[in-house]
N, C-alpha and C. Protein backbone atom coordinates (compact mmCIF):
# COMPACT_ATOMS: atom_id res chain seq x y z
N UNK A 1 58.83 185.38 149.19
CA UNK A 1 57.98 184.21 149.22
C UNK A 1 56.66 184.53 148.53
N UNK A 2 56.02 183.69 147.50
CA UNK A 2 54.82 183.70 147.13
C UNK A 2 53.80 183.91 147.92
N UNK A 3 53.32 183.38 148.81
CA UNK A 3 52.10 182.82 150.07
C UNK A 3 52.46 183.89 151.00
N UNK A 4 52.22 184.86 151.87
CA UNK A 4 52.54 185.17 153.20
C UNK A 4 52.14 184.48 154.00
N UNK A 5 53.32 184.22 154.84
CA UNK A 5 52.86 183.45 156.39
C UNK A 5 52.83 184.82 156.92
N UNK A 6 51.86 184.33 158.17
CA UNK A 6 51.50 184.62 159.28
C UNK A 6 52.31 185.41 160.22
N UNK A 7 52.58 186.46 160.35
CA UNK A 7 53.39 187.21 161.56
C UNK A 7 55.18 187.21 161.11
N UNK A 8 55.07 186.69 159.75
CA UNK A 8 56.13 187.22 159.23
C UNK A 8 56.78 188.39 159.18
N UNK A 9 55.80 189.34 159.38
CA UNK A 9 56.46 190.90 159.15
C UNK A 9 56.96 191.23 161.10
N UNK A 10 57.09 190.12 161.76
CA UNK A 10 57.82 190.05 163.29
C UNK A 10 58.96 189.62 162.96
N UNK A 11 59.16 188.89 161.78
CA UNK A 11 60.73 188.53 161.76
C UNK A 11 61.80 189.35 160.71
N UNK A 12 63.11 189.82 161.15
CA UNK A 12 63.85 190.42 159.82
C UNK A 12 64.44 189.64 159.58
N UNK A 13 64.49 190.12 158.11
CA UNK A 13 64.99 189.08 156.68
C UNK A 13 66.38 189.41 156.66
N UNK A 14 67.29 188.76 156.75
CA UNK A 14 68.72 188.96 156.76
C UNK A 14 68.60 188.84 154.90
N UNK A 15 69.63 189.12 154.44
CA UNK A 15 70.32 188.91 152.94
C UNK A 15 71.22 187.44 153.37
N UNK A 16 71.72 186.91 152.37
CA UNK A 16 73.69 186.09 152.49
C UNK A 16 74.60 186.90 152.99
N UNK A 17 74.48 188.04 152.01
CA UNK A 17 75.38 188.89 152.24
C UNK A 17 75.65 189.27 153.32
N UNK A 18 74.67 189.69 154.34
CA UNK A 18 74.54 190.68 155.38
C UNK A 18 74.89 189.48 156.44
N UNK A 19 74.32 188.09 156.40
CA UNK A 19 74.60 187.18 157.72
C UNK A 19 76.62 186.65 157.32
N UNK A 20 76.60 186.42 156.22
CA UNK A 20 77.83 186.04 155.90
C UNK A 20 79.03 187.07 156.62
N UNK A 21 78.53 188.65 156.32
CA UNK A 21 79.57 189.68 157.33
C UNK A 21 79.32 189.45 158.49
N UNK A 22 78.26 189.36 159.14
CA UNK A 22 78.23 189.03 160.62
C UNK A 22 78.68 188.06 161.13
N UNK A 23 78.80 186.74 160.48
CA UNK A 23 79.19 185.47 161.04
C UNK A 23 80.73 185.81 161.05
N UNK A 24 81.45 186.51 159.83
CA UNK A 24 82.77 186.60 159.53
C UNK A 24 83.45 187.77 160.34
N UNK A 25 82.04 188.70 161.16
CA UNK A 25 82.87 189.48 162.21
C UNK A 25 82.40 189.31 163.79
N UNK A 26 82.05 187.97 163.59
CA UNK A 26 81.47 187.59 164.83
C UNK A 26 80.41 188.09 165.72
N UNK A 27 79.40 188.71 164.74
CA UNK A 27 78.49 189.50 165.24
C UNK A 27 77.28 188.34 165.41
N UNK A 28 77.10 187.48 164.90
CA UNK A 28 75.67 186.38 164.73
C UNK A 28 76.33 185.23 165.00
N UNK A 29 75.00 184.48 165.60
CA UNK A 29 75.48 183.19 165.78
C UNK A 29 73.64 182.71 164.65
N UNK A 30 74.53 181.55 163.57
CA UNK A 30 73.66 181.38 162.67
C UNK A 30 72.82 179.67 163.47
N UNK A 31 72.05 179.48 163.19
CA UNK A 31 71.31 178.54 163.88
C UNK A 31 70.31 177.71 162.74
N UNK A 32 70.60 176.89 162.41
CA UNK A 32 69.71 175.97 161.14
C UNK A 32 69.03 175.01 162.17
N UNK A 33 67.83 175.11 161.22
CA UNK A 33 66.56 174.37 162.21
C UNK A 33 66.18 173.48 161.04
N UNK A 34 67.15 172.93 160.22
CA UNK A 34 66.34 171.49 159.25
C UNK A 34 66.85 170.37 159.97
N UNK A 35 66.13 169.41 159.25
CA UNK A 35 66.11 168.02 159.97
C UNK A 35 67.73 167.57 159.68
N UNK A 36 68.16 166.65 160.42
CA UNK A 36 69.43 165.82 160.64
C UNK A 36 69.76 164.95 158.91
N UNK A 37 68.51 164.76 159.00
CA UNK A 37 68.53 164.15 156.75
C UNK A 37 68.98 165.24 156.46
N UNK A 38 68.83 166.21 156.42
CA UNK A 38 69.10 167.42 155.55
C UNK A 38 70.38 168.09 155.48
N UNK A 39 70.92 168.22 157.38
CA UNK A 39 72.19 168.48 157.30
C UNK A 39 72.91 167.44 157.29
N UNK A 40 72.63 166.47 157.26
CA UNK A 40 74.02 165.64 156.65
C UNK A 40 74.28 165.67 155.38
N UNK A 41 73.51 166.03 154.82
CA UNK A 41 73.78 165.92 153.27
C UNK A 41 74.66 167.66 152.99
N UNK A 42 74.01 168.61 153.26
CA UNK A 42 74.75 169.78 153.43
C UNK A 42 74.45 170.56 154.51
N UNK A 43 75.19 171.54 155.00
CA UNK A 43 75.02 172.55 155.62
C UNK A 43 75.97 173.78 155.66
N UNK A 44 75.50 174.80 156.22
CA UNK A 44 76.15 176.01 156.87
C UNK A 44 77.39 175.85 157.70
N UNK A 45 78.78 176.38 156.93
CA UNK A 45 79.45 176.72 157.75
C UNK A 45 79.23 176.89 159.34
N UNK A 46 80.06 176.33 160.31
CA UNK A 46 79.68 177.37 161.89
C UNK A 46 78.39 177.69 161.98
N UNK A 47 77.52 176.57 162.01
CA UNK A 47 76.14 176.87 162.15
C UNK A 47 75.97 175.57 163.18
N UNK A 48 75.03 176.47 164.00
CA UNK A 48 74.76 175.62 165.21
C UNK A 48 73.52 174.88 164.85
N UNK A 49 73.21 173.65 165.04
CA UNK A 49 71.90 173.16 164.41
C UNK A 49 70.79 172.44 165.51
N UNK A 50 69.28 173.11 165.76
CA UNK A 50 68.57 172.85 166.43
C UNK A 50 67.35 172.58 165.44
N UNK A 51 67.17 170.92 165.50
CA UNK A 51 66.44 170.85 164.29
C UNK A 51 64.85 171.69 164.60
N UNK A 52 64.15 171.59 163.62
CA UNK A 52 62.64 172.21 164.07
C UNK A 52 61.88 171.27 164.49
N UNK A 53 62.11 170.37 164.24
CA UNK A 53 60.89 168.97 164.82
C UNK A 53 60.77 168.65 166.11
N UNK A 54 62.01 169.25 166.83
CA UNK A 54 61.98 169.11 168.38
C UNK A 54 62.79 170.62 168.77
N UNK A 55 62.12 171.83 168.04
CA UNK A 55 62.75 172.90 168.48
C UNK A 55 62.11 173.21 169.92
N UNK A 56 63.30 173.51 170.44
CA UNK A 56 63.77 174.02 172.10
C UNK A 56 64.46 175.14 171.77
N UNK A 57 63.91 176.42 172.09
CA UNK A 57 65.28 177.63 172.26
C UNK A 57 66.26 177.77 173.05
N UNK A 58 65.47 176.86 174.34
CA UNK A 58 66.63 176.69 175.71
C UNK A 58 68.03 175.96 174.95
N UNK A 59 67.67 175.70 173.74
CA UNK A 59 68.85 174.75 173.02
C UNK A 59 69.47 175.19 172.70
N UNK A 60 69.41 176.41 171.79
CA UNK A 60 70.35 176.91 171.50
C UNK A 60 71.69 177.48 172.21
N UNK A 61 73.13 177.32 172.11
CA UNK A 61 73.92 177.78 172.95
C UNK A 61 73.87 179.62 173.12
N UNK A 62 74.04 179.64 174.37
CA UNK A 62 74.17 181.48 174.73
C UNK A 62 75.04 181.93 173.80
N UNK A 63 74.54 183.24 173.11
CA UNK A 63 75.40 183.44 171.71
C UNK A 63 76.30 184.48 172.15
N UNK A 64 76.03 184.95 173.77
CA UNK A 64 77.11 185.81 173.99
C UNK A 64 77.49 187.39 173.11
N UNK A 65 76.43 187.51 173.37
CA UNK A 65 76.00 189.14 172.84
C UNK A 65 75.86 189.38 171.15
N UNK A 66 76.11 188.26 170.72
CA UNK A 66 75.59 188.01 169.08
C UNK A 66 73.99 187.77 168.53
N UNK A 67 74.08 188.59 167.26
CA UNK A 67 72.62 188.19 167.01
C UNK A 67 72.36 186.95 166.73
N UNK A 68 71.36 186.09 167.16
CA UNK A 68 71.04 184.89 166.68
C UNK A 68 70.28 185.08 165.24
N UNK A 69 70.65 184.28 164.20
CA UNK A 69 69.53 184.31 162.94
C UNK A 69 69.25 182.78 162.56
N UNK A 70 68.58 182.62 162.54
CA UNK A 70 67.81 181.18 162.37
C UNK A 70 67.78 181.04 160.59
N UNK A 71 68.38 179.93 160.47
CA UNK A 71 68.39 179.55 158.50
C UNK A 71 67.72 178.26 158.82
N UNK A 72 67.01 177.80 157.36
CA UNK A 72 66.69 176.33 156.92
C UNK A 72 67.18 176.54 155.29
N UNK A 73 66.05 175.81 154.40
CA UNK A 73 66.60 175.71 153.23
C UNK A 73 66.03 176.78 152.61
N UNK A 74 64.84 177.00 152.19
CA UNK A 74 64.40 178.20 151.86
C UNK A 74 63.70 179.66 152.48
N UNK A 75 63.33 179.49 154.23
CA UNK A 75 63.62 180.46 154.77
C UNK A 75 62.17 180.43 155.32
N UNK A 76 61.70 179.30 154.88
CA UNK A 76 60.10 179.25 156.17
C UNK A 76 60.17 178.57 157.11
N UNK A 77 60.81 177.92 157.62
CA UNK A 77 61.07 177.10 159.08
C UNK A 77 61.97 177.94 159.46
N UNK A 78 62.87 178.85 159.38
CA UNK A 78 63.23 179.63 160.08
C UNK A 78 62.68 180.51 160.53
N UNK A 79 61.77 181.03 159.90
CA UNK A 79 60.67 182.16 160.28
C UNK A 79 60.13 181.91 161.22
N UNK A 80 59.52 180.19 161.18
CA UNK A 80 58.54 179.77 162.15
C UNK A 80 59.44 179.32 163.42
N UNK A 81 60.57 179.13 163.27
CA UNK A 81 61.52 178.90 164.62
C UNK A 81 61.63 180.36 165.35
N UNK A 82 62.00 181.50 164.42
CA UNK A 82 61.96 182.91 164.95
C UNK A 82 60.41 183.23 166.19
N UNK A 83 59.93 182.73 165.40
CA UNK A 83 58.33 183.19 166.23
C UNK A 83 58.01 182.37 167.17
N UNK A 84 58.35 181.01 166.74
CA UNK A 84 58.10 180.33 168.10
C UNK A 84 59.48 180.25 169.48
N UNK A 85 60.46 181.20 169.34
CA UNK A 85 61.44 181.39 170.02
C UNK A 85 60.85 183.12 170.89
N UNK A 86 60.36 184.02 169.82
CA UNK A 86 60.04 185.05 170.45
C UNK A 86 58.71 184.47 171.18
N UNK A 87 58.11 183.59 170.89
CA UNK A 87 56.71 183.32 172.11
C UNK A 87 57.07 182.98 173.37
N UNK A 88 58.37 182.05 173.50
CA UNK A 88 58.85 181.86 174.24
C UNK A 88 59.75 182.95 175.25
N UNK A 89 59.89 184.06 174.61
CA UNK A 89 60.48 185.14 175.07
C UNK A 89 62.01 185.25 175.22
N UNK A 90 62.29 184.58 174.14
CA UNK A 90 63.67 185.08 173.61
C UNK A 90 63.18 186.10 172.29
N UNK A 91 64.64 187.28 172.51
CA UNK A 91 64.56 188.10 171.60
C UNK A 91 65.14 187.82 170.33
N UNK A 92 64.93 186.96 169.88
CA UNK A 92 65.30 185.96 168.42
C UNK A 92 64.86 186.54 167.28
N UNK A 93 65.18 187.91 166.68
CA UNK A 93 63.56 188.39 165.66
C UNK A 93 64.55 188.05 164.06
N UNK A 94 65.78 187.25 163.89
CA UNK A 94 66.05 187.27 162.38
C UNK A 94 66.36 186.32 161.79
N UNK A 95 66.18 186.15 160.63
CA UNK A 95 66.11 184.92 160.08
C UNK A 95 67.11 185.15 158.80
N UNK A 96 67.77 184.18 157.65
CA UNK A 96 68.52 184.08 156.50
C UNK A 96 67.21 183.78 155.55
N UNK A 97 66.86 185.19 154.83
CA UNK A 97 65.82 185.00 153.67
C UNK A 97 66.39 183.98 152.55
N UNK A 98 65.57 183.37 152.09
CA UNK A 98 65.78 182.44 151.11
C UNK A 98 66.58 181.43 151.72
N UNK A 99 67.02 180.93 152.83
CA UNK A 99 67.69 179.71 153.12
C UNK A 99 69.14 179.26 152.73
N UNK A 100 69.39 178.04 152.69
CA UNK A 100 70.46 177.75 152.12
C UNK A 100 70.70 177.57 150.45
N UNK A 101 69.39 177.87 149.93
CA UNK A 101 69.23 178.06 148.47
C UNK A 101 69.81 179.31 148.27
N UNK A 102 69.17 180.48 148.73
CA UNK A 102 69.93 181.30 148.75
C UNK A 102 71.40 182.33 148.92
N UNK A 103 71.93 181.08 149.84
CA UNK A 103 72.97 181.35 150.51
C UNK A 103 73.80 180.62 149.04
N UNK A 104 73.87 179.69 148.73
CA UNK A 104 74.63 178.76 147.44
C UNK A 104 74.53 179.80 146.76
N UNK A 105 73.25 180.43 146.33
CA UNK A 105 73.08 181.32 144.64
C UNK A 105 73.90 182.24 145.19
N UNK A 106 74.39 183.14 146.26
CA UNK A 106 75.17 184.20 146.52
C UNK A 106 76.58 183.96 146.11
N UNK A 107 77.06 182.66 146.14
CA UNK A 107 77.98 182.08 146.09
C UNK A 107 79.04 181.31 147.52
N UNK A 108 78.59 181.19 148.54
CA UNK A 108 78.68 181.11 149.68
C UNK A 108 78.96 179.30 149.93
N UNK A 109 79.87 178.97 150.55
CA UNK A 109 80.26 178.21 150.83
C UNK A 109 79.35 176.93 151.71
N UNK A 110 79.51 175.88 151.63
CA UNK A 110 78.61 175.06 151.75
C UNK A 110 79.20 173.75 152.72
N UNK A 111 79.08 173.06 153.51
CA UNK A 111 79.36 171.81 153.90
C UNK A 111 79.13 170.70 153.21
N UNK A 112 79.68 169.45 152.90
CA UNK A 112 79.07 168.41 152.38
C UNK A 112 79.84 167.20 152.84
């Protein structure tokens, strides 16, 4: 990212690569926090979606010993869902760098 946010260096940056093996060995449960406009138009495979405009962590389903990683489109509302989930005191610390932009350029499969 150009700009640093704020307490970014509290959250780890997943790759595609790296969340794509975890989702595919059931290690993560992926969690997109864009608005309902957004995922209807596309989204993440098996991605659980808690938008950010009314993020609740209590929302998210128990991932059952999986890492949770929080995606949006380019990877700053996930950050800020990460942090405002660890304030809350869930241990939530990872996010999908670059978003679902990133996830497409990897070559990664898409909803529509």
């Amino acid at each position: 990212m150009a700009e640093e946010m704020p307490r970014a260096d509290e959250v780890q940056n997943l790759t595609p690569e790296q969340v794509a093996a975890g989702l595919t060995e059931g290690r993560m449960l992926l969690v997109d926090v864009r608005e309902p406009n957004e995922t209807s138009v596309e989204s993440y495979p098996d991605a659980v979606i808690v938008p950010l405009s009314a993020f609740d962590p209590a929302a998210i389903p128990d991932p059952k010993g999986r890492q949770v990683v929080f995606a949006c489109r380019s990877g700053r509302r996930s950050v800020t869902a990460s942090l405002a989930a660890q304030d809350q005191g869930y241990p939530y610390k990872s996010h999908l760098a670059g978003g679902i932009i990133a996830w497409k350029a990897a070559g990664f499969p898409t909803k529509t």
